[in-house]
N, C-alpha and C. Protein backbone atom coordinates (compact mmCIF):
# COMPACT_ATOMS: atom_id res chain seq x y z
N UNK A 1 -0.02 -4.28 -0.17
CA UNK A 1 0.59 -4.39 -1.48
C UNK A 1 -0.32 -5.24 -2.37
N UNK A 2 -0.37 -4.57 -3.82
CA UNK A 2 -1.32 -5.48 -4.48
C UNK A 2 -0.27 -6.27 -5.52
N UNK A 3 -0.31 -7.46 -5.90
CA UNK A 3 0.45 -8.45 -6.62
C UNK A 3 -0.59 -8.79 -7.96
N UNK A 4 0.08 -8.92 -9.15
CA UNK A 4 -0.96 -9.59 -10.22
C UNK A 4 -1.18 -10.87 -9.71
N UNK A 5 -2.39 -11.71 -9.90
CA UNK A 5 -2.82 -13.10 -9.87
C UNK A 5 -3.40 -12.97 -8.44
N UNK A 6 -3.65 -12.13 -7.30
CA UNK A 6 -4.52 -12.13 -6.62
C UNK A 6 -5.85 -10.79 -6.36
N UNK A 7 -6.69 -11.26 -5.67
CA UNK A 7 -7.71 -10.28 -5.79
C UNK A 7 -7.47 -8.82 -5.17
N UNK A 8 -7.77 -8.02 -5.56
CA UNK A 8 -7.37 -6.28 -4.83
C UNK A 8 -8.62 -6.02 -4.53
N UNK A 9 -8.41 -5.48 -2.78
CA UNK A 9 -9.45 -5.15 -2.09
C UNK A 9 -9.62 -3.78 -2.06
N UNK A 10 -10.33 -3.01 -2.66
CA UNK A 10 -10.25 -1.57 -2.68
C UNK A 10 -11.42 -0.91 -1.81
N UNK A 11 -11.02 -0.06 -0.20
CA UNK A 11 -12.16 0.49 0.18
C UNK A 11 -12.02 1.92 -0.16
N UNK A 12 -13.47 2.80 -0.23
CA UNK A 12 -13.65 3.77 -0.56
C UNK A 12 -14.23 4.50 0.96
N UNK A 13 -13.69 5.43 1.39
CA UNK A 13 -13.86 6.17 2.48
C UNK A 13 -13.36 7.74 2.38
N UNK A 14 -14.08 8.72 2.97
CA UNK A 14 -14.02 10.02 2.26
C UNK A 14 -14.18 11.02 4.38
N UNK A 15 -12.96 11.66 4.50
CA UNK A 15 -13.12 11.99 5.66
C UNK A 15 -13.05 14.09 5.31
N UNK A 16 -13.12 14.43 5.82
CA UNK A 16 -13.20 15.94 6.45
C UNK A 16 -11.98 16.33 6.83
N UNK A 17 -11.57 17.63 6.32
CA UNK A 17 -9.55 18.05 6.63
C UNK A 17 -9.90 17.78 8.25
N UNK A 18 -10.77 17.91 8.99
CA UNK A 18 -10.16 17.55 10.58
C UNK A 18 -10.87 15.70 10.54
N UNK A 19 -10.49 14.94 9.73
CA UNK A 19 -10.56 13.84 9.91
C UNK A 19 -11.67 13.14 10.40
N UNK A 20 -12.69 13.68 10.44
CA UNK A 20 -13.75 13.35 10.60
C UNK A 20 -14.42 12.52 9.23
N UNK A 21 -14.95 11.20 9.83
CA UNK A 21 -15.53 10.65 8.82
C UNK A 21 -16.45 10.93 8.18
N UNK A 22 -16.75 10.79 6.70
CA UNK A 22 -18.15 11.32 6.00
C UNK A 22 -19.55 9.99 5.62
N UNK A 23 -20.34 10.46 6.19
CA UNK A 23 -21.02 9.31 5.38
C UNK A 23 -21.43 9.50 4.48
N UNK A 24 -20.91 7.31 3.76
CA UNK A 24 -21.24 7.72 2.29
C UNK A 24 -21.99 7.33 1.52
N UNK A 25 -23.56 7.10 2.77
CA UNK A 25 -24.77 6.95 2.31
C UNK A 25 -25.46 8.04 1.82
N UNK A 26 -24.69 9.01 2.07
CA UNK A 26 -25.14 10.87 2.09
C UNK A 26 -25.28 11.55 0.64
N UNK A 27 -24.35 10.65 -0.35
CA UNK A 27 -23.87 10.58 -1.70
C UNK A 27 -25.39 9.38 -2.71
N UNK A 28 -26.01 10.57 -3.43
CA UNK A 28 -26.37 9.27 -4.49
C UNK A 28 -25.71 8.78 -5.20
N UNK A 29 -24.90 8.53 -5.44
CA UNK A 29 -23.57 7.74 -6.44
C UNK A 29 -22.41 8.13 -6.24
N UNK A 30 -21.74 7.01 -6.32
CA UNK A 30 -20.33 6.63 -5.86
C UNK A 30 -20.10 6.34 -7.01
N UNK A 31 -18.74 6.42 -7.93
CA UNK A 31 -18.03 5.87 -9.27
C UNK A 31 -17.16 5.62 -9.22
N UNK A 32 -16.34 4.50 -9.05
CA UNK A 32 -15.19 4.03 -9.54
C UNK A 32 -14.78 3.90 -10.64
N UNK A 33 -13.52 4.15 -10.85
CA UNK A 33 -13.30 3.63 -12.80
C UNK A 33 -11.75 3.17 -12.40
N UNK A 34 -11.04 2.02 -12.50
CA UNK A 34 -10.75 1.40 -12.39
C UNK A 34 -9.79 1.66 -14.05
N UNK A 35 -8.22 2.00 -13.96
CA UNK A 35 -7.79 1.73 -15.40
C UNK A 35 -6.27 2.04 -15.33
N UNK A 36 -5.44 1.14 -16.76
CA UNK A 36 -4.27 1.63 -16.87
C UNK A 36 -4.16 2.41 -18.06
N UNK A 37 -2.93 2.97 -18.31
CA UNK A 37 -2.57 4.11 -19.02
C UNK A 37 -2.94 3.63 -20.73
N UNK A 38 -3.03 2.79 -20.46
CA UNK A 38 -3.60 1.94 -22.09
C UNK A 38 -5.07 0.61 -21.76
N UNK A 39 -5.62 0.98 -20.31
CA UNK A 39 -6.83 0.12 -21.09
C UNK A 39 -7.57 0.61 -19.83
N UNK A 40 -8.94 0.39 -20.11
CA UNK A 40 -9.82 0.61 -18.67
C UNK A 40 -9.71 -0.96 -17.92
N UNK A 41 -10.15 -1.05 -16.85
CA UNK A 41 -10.06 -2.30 -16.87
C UNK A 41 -11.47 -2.90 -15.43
N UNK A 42 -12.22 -1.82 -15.13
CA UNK A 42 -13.48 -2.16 -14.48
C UNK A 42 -13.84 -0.79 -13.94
N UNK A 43 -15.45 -0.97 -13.96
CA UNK A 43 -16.10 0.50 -13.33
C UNK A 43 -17.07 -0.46 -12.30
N UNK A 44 -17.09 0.25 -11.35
CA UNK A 44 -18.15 0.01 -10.06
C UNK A 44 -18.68 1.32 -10.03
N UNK A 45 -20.07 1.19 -9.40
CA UNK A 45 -21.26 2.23 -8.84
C UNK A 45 -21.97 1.61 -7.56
N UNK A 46 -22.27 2.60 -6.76
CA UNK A 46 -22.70 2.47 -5.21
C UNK A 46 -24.22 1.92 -5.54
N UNK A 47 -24.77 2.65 -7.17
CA UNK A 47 -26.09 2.01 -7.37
C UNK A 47 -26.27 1.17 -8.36
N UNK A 48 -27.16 0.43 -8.92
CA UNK A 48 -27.02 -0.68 -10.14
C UNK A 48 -27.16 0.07 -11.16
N UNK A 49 -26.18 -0.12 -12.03
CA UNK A 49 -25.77 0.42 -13.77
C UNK A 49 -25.94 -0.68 -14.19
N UNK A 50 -26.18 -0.49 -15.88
CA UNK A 50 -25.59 -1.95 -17.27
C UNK A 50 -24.23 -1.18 -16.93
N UNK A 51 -23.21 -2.67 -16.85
CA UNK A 51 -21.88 -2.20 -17.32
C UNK A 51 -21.01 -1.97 -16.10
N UNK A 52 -21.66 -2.04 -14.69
CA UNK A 52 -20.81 -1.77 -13.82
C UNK A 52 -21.22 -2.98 -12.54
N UNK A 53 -19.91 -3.13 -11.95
CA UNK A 53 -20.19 -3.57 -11.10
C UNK A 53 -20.58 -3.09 -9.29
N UNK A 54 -21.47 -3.59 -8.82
CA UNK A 54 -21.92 -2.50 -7.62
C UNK A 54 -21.37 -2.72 -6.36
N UNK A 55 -20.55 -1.79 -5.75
CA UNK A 55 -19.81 -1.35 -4.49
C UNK A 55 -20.27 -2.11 -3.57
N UNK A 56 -19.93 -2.90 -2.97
CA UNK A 56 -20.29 -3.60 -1.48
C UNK A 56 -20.54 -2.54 -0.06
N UNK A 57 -21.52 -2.27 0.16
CA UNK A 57 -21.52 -1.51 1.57
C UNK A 57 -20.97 -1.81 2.27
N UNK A 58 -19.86 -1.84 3.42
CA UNK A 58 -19.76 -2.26 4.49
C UNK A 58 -20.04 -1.76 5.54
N UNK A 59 -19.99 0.14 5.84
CA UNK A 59 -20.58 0.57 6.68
C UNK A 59 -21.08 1.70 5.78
N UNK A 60 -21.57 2.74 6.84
CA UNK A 60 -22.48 4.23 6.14
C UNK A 60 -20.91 4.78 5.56
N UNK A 61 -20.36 4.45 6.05
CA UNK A 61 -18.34 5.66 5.96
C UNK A 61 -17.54 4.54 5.33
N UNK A 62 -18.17 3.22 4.66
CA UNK A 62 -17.38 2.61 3.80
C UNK A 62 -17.81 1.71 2.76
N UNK A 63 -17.38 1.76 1.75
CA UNK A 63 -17.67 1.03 0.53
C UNK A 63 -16.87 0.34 0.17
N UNK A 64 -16.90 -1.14 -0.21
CA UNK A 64 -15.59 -1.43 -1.32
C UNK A 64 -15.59 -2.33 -2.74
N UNK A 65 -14.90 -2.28 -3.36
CA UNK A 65 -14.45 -2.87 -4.30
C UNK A 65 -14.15 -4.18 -4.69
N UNK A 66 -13.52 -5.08 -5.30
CA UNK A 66 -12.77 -5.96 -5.34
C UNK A 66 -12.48 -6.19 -6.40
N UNK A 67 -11.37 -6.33 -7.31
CA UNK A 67 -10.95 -6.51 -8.55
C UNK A 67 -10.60 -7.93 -8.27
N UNK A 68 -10.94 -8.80 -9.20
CA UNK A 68 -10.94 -10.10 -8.89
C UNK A 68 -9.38 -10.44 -9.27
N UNK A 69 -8.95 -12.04 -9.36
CA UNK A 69 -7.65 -12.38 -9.47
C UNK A 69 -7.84 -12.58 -10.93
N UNK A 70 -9.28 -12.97 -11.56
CA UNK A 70 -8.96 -12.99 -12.95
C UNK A 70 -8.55 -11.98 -13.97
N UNK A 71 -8.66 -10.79 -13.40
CA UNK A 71 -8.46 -10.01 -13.84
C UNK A 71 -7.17 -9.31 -13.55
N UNK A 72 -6.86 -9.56 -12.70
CA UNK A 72 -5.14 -9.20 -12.52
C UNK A 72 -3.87 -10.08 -12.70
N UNK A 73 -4.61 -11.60 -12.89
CA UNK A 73 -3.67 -12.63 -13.55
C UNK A 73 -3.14 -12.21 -14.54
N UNK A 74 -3.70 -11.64 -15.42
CA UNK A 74 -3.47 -11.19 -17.20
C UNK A 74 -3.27 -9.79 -17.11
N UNK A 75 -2.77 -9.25 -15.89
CA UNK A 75 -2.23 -7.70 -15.85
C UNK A 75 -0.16 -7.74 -15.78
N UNK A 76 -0.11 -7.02 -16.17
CA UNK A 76 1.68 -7.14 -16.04
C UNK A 76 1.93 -5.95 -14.89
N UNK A 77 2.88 -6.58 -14.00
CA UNK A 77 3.01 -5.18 -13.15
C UNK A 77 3.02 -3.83 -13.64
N UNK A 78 3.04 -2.77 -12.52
CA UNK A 78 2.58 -1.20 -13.20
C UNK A 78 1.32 -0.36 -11.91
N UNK A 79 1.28 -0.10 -12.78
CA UNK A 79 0.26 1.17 -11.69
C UNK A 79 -1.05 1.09 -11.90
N UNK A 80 -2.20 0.82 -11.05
CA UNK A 80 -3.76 1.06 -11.46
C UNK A 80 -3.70 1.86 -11.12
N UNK A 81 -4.77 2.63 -12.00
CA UNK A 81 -5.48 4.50 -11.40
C UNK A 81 -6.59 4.15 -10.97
N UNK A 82 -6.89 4.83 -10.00
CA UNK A 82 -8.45 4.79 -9.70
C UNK A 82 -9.02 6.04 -9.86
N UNK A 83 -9.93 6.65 -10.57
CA UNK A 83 -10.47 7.51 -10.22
C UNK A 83 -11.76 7.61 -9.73
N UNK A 84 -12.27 8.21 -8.84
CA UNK A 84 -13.54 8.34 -7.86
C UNK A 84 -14.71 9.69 -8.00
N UNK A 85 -15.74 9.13 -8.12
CA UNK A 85 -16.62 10.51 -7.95
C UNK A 85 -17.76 10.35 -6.97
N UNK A 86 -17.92 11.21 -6.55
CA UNK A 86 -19.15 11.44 -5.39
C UNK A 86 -19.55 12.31 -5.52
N UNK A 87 -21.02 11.74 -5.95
CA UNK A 87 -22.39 12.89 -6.38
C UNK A 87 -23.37 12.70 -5.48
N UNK A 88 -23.39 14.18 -5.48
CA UNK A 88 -25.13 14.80 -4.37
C UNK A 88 -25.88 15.04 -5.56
N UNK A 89 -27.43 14.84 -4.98
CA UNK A 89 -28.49 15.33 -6.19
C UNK A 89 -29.03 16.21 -5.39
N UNK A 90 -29.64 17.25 -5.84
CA UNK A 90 -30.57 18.28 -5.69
C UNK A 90 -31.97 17.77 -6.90
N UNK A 91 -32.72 18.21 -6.82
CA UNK A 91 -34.11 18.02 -7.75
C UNK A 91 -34.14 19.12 -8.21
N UNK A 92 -34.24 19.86 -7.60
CA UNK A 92 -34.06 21.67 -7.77
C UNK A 92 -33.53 21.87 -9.19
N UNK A 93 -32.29 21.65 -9.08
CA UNK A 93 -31.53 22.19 -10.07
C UNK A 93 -31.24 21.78 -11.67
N UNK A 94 -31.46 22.39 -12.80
CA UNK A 94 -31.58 21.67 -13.68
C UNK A 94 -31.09 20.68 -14.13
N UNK A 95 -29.72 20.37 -14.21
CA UNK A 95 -29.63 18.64 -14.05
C UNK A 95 -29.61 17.73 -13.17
N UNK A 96 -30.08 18.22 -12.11
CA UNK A 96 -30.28 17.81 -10.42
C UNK A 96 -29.36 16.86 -10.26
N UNK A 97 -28.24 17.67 -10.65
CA UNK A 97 -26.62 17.40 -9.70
C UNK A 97 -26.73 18.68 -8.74
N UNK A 98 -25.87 18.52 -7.78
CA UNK A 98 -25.87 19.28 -6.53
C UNK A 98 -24.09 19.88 -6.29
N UNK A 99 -23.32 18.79 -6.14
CA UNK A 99 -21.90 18.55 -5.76
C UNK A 99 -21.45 17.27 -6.54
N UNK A 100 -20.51 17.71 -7.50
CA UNK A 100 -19.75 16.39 -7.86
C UNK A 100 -18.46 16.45 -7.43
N UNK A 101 -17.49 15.58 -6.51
CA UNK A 101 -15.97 15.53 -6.04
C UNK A 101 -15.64 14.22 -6.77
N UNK A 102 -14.63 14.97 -7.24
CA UNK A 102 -13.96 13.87 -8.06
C UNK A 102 -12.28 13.58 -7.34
N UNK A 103 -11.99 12.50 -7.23
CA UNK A 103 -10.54 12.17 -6.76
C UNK A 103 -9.67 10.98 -7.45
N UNK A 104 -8.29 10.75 -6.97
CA UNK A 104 -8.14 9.85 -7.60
C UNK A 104 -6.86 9.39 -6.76
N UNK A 105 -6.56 8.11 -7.18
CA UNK A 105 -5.42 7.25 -6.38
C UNK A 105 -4.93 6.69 -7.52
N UNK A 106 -3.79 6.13 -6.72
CA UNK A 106 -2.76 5.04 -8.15
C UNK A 106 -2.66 3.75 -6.83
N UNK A 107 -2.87 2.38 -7.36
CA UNK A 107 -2.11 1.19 -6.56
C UNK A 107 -1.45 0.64 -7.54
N UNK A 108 0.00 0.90 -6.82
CA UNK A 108 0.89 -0.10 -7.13
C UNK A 108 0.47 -1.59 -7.58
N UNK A 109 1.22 -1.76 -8.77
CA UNK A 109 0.79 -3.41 -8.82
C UNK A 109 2.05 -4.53 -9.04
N UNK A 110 2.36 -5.44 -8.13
CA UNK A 110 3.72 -6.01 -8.61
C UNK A 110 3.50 -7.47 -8.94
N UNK A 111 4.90 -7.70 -9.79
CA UNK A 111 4.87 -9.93 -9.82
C UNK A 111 4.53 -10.04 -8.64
N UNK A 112 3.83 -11.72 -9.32
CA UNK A 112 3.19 -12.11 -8.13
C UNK A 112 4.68 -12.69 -7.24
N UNK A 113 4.32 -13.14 -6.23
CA UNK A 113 5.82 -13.67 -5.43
C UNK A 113 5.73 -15.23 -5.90
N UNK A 114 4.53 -15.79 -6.25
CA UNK A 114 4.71 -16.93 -6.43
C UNK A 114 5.60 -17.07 -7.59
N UNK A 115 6.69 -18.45 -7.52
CA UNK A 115 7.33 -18.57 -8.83
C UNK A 115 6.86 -20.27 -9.24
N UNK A 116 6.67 -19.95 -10.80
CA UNK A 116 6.37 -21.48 -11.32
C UNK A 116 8.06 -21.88 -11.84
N UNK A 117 7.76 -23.41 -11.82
CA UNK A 117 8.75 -24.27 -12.02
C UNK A 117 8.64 -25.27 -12.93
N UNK A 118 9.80 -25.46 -13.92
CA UNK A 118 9.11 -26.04 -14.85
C UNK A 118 9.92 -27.25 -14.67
N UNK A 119 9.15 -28.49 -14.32
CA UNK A 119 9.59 -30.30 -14.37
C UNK A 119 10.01 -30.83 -15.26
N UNK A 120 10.90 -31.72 -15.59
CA UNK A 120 10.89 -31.98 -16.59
C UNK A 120 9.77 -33.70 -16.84
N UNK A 121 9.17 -33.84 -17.76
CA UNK A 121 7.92 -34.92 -17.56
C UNK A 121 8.42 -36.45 -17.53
């Protein structure tokens, strides 16, 4: 479960209808876009962009994310979208794209559980 005011760990992993894992060193670019229904709110890439932040490897079959807590402190519960793309290049071909798969997820986002209390001074 993701809560506003802490960090969201997002991994990216891409398997085969018989569940077989893909590797996703196999892909020249990975894209995250990161957004709600009224604002974007972060893009990651598997390679270095201006403007994005870059995917942590963890294995060949996983990548991840992390949306920090500063950035979800100042989010109100609701839904993130993620949408994902994974591009093959060819050279060959005139814009030497090959395969682009595009996907997408929603995470839930709720109050945080912590509650503040207000003292009197």
């Amino acid at each position: 479960m993701a809560y506003c005011g802490e960090d969201i760990v997002i991994d990216i992993e891409r398997f085969l209808p018989n569940d077989t894992p893909v590797s996703l060193d196999s892909f020249y670019e990975i894209i995250l876009h990161l957004y709600t229904k009224t604002s974007d709110i972060k893009l990651y890439s598997k390679t270095v962009r201006a403007g994005y932040t870059t995917l942590k490897r963890i294995t060949a079959y996983k990548y991840q994310a992390i949306l920090d807590s500063t950035i979800t402190s100042a989010m109100s519960a609701g839904t993130i979208q993620a949408g994902i793309r994974f591009i093959k290049t060819d050279s060959s071909l005139p814009d030497g794209y090959l395969d682009r798969i595009a996907t997408s997820a929603f995470i839930p986002l709720y109050d945080s559980t912590v509650k503040t209390e207000n003292h009197p001074a």
